[in-house]
Each structure stands twice: as structure tokens, then as C-alpha cells.
PDB file of N, CA and C in Angstrom:
ATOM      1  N   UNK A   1       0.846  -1.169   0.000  1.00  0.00           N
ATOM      2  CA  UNK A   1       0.000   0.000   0.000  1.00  0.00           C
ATOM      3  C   UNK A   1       0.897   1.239   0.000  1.00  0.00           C
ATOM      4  N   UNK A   2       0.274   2.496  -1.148  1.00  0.00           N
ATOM      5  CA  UNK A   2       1.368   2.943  -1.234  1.00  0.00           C
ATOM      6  C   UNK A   2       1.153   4.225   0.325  1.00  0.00           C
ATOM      7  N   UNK A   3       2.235   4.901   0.253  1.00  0.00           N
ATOM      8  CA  UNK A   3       1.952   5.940   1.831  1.00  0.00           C
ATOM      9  C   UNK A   3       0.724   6.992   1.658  1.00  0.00           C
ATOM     10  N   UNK A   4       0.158   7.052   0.482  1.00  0.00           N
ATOM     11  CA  UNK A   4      -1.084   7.793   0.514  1.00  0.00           C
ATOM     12  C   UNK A   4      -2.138   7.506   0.603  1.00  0.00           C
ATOM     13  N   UNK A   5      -2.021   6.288   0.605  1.00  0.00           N
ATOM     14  CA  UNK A   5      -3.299   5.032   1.010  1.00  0.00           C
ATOM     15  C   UNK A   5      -3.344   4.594   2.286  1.00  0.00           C
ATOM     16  N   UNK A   6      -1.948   5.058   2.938  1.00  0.00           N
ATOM     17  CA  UNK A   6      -1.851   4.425   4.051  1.00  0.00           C
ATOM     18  C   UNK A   6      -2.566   5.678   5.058  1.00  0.00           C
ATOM     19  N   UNK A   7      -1.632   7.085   4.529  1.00  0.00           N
ATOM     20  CA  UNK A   7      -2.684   8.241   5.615  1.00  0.00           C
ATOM     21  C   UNK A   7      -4.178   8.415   5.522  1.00  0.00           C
ATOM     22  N   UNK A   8      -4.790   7.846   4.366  1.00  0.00           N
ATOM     23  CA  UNK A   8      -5.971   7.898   3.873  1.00  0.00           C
ATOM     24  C   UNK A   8      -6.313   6.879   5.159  1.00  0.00           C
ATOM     25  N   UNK A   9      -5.961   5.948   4.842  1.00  0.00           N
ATOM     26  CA  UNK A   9      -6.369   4.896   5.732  1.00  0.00           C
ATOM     27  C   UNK A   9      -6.740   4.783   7.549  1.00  0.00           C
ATOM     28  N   UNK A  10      -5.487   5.754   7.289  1.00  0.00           N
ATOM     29  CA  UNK A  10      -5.867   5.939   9.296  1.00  0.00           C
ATOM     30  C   UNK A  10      -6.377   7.339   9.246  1.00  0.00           C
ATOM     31  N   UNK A  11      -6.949   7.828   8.264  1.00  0.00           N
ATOM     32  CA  UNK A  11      -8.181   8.641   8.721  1.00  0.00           C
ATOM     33  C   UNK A  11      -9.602   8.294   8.197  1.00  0.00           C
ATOM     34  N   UNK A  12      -9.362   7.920   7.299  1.00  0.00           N
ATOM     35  CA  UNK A  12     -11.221   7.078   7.120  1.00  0.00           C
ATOM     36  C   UNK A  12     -11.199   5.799   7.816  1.00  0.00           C
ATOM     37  N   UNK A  13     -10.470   4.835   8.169  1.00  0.00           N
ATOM     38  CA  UNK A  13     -10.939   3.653   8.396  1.00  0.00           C
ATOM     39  C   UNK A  13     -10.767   2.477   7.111  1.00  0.00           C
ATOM     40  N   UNK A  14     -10.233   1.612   7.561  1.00  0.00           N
ATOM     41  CA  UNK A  14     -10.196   0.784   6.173  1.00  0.00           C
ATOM     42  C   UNK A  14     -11.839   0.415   5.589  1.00  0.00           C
ATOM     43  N   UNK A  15     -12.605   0.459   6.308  1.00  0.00           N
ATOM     44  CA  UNK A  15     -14.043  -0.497   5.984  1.00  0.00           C
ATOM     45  C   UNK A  15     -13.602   1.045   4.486  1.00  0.00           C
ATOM     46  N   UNK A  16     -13.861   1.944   5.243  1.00  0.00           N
ATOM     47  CA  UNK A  16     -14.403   3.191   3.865  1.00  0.00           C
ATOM     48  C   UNK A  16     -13.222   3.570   3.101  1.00  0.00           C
ATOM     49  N   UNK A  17     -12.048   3.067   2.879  1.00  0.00           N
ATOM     50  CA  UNK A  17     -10.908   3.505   2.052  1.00  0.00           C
ATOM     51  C   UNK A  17     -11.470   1.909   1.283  1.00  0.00           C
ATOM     52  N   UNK A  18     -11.976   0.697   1.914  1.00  0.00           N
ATOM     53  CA  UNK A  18     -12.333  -0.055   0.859  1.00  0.00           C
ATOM     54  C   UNK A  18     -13.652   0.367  -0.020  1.00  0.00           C
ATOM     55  N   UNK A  19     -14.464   0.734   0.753  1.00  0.00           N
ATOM     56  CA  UNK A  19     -15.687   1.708  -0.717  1.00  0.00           C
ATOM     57  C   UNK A  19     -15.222   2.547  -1.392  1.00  0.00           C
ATOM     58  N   UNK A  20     -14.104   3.003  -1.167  1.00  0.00           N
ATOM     59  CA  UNK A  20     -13.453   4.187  -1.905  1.00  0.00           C
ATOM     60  C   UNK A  20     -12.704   3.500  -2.764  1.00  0.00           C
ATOM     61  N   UNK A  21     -11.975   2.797  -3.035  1.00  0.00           N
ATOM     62  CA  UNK A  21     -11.496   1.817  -3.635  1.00  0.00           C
ATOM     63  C   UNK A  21     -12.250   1.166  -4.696  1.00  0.00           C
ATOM     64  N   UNK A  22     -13.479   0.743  -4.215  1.00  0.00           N
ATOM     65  CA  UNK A  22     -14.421  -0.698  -4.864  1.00  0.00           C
ATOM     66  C   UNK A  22     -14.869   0.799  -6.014  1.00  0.00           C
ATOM     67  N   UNK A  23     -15.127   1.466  -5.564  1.00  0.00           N
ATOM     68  CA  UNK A  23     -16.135   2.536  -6.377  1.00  0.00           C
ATOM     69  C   UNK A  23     -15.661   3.343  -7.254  1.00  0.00           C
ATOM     70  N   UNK A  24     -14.238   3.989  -7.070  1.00  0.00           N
ATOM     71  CA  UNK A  24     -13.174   4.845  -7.919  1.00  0.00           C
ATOM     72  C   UNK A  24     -11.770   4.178  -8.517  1.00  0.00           C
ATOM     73  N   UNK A  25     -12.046   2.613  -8.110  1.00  0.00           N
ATOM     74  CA  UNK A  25     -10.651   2.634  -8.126  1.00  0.00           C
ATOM     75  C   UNK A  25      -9.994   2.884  -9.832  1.00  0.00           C
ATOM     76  N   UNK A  26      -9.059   2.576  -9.815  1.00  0.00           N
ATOM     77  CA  UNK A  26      -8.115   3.354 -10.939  1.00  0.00           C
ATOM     78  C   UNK A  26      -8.688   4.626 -11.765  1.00  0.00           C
ATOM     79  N   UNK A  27      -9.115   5.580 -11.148  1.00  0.00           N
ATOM     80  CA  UNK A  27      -9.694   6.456 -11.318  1.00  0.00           C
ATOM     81  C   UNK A  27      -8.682   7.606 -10.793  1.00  0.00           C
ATOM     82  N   UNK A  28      -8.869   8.788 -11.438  1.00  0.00           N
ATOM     83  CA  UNK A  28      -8.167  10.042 -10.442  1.00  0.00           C
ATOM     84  C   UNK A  28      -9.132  10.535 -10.144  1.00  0.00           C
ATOM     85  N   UNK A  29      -8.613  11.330  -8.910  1.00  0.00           N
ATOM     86  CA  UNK A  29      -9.430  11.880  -8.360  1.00  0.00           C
ATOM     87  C   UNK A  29      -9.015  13.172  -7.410  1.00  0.00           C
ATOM     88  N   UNK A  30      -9.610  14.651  -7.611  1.00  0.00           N
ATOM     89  CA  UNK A  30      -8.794  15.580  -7.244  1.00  0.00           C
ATOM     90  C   UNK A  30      -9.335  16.026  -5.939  1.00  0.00           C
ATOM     91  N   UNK A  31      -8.338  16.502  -4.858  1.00  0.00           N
ATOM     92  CA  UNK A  31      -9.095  16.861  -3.954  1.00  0.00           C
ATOM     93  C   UNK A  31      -9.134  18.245  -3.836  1.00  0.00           C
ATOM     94  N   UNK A  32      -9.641  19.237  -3.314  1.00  0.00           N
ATOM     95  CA  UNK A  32      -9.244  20.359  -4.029  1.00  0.00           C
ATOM     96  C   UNK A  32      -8.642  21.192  -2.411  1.00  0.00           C
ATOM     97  N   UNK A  33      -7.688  21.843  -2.293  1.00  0.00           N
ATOM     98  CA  UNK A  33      -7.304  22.384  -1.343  1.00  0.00           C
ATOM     99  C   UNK A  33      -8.268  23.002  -0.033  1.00  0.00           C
ATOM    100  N   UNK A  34      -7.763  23.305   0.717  1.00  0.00           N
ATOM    101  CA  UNK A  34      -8.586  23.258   1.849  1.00  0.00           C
ATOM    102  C   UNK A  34      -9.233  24.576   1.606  1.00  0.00           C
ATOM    103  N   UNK A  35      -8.668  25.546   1.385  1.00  0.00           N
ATOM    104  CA  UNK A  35      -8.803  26.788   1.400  1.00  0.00           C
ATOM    105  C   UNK A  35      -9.880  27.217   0.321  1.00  0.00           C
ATOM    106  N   UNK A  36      -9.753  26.313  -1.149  1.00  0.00           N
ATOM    107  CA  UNK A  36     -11.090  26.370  -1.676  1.00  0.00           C
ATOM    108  C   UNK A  36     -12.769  25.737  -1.554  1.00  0.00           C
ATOM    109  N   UNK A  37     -11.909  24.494  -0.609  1.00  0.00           N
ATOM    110  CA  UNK A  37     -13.339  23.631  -0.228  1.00  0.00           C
ATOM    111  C   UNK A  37     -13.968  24.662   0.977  1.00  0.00           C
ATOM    112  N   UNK A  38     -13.090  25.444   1.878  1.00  0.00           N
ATOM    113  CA  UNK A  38     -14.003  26.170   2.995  1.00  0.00           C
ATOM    114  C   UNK A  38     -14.539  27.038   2.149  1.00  0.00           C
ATOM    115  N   UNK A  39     -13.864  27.895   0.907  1.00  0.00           N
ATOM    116  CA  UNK A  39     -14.705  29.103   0.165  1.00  0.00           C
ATOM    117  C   UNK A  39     -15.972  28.623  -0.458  1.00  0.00           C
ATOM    118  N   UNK A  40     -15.944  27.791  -0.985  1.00  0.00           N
ATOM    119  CA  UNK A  40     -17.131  27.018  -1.784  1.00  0.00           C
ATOM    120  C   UNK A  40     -18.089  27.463  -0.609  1.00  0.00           C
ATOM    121  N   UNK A  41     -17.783  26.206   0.603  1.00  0.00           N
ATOM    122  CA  UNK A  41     -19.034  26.170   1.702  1.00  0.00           C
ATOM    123  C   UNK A  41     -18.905  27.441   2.413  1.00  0.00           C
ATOM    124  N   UNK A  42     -18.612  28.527   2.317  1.00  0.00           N
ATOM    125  CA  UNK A  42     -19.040  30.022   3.227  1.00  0.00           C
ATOM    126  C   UNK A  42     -19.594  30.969   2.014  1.00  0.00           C
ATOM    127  N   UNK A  43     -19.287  30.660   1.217  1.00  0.00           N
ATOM    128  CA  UNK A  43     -19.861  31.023  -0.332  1.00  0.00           C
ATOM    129  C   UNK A  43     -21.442  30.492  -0.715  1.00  0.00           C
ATOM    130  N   UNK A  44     -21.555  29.411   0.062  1.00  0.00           N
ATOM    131  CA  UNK A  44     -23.052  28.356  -0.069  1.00  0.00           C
ATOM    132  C   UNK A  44     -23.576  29.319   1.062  1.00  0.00           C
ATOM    133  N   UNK A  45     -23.290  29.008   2.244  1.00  0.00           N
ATOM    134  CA  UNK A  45     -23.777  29.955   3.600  1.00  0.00           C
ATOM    135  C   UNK A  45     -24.074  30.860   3.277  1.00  0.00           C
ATOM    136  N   UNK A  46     -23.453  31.777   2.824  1.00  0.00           N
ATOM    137  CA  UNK A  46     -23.831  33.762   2.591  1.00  0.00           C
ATOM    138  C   UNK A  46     -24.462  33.606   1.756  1.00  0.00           C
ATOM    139  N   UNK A  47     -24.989  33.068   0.930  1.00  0.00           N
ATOM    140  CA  UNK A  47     -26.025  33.172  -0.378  1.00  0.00           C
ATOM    141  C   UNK A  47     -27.117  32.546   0.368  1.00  0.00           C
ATOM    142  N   UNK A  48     -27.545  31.492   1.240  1.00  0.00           N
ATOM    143  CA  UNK A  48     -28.235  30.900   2.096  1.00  0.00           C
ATOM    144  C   UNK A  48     -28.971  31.977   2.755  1.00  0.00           C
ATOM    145  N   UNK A  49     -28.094  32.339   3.443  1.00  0.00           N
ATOM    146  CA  UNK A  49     -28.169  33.475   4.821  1.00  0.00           C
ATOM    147  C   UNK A  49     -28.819  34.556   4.278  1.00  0.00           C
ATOM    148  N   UNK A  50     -28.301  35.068   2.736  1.00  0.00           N
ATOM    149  CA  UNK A  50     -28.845  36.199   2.082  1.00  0.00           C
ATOM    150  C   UNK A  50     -30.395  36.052   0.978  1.00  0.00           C
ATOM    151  N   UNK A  51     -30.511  34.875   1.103  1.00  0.00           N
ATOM    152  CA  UNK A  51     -31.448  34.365   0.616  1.00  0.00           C
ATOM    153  C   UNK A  51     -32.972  34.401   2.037  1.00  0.00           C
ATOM    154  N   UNK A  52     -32.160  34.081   3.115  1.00  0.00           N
ATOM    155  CA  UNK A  52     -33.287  34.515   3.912  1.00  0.00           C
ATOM    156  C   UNK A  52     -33.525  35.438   4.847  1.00  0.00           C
ATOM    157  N   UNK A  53     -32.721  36.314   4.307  1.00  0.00           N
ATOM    158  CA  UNK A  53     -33.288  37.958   4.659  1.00  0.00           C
ATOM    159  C   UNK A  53     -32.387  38.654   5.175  1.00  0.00           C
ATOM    160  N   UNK A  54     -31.128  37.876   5.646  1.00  0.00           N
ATOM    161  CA  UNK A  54     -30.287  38.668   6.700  1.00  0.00           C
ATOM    162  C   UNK A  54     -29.597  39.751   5.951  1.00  0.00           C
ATOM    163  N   UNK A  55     -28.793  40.515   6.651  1.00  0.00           N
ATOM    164  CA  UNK A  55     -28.421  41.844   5.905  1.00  0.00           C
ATOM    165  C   UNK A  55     -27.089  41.286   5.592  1.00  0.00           C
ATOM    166  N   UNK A  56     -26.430  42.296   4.928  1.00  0.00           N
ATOM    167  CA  UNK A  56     -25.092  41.865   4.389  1.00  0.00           C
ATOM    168  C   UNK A  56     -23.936  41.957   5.573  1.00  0.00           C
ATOM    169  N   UNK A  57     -24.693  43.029   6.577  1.00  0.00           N
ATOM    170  CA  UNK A  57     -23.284  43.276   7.545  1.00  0.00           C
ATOM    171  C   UNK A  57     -23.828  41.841   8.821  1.00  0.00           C
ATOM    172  N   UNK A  58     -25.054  41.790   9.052  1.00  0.00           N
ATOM    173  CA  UNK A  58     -25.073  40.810   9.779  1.00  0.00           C
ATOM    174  C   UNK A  58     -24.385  39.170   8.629  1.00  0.00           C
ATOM    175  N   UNK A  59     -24.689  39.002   8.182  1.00  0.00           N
ATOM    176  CA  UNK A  59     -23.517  37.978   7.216  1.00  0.00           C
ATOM    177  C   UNK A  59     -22.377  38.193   7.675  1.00  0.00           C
ATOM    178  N   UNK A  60     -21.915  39.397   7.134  1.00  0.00           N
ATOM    179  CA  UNK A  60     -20.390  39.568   7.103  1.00  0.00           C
ATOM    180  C   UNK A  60     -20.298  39.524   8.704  1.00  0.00           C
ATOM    181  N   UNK A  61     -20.540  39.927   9.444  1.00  0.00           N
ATOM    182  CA  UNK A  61     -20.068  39.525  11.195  1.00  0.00           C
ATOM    183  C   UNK A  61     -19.903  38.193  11.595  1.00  0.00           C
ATOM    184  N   UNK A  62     -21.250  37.375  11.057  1.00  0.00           N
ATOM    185  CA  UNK A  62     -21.134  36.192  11.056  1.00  0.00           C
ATOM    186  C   UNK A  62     -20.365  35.188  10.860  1.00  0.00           C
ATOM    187  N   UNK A  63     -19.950  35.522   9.619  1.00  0.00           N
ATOM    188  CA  UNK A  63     -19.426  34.803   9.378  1.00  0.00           C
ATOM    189  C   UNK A  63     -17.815  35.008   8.548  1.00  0.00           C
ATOM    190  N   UNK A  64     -17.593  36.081   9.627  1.00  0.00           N
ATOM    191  CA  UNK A  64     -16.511  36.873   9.968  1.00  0.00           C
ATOM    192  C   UNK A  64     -15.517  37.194   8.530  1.00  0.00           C
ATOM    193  N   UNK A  65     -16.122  37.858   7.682  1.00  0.00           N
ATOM    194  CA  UNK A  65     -15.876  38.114   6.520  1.00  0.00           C
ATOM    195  C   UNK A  65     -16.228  39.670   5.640  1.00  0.00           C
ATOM    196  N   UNK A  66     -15.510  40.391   5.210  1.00  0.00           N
ATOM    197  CA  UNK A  66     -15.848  42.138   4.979  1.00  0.00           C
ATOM    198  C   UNK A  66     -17.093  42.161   4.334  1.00  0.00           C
ATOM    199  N   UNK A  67     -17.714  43.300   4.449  1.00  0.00           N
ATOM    200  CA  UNK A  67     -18.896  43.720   3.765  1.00  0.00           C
ATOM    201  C   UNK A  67     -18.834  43.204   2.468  1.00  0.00           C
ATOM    202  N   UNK A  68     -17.220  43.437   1.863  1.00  0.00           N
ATOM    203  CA  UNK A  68     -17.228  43.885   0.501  1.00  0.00           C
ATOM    204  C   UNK A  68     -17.539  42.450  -0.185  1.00  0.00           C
ATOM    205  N   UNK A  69     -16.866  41.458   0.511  1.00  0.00           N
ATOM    206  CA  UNK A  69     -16.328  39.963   0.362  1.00  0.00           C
ATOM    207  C   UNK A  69     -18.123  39.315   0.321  1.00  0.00           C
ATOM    208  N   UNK A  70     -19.446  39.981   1.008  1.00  0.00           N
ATOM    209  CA  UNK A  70     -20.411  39.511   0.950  1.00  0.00           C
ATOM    210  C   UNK A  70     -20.937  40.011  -0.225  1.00  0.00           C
ATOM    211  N   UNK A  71     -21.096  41.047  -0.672  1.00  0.00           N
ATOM    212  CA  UNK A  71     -21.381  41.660  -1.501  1.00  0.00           C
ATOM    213  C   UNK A  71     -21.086  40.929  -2.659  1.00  0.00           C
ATOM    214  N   UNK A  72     -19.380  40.606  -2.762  1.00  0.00           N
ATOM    215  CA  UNK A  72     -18.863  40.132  -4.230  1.00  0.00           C
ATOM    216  C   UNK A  72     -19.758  38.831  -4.394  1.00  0.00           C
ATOM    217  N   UNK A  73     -19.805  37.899  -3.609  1.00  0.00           N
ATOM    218  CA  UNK A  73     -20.911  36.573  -3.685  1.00  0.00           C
ATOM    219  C   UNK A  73     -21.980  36.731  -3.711  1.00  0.00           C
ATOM    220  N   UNK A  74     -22.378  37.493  -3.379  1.00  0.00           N
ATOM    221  CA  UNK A  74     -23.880  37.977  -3.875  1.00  0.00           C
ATOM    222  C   UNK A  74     -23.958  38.027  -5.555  1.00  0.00           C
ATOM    223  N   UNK A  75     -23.231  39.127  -6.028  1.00  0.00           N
ATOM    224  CA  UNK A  75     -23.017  39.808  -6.899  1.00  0.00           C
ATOM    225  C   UNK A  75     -23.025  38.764  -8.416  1.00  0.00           C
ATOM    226  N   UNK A  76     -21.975  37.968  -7.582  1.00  0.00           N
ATOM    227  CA  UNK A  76     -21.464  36.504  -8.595  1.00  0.00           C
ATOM    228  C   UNK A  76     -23.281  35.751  -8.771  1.00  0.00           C
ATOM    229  N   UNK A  77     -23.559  35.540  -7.326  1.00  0.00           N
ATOM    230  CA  UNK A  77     -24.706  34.586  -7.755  1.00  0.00           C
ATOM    231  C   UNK A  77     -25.941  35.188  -8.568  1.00  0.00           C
ATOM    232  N   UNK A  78     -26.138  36.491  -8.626  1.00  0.00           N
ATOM    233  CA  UNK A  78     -26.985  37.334  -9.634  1.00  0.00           C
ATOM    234  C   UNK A  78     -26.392  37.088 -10.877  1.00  0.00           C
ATOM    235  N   UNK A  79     -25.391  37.168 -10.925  1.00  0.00           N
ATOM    236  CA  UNK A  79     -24.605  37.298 -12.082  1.00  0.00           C
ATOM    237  C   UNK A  79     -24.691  35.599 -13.196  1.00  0.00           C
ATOM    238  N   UNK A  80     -24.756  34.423 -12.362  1.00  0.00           N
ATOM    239  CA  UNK A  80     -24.559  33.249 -12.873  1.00  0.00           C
ATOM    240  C   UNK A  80     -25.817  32.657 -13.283  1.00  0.00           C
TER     241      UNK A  80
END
């Protein structure tokens, strides 16, 4: 097993590095950095949050991020 199967391993558990296996195997598969998987999901949140009524500065306090930074995701999701 190579060593990336092995850290995989002692953090899922073998039962689920074997579904991961049975289901993708010889497959790639990308994971995408941490820093974009949290933007995605606070990016989902503030459009959520702004979807049900809250203001932009209560967002942005919340979820401890500038006015401007709520605004731009807003902006994007009108936009798409």
C-alpha cells in the first residue's frame, strides 16, 4: 500500500478507504485544497443566509468576513 493510502487509511478507516477503492478505483481523483473547499461552503452559507433575509453586515459579522467579500458573492450569484 502505497503511503497515501496508508494516511488515507488511518483517517477514514479501512471499511471506507475499501468503498473508496471498490467505487473509484483506478480512477483520479482531485481533492481540491482546503482553502477552496471552505470558500465554496461560506460562499453556499452567505447566499443561504442572504437568501433569507439577513443583511449583508449581519452575514459579514457572522461569518466573519468584509462587507465587501459579501457583496462580491452575492453579486457573482446574480450574475450566474
Amino acid at each position: 500500500m502505497t503511503d497515501d493510502l496508508e494516511k488515507l487509511k488511518s483517517l477514514i478507516g479501512e471499511e471506507n478507504l475499501q468503498k473508496i477503492i471498490e467505487h473509484f478505483g483506478g480512477s483520479s481523483i482531485y481533492f481540491p485544497q482546503v482553502k477552496k473547499f471552505r470558500l465554496a461552503e461560506l460562499k453556499k452559507k452567505i447566499v443561504e443566509e442572504f437568501q433569507k433575509g439577513k443583511t449583508v453586515k449581519q452575514i459579514a459579522r457572522e461569518s466573519k468576513v468584509s462587507i465587501n467579500t459579501v457583496y462580491r458573492l452575492i453579486d457573482q450569484l446574480r450574475r450566474s
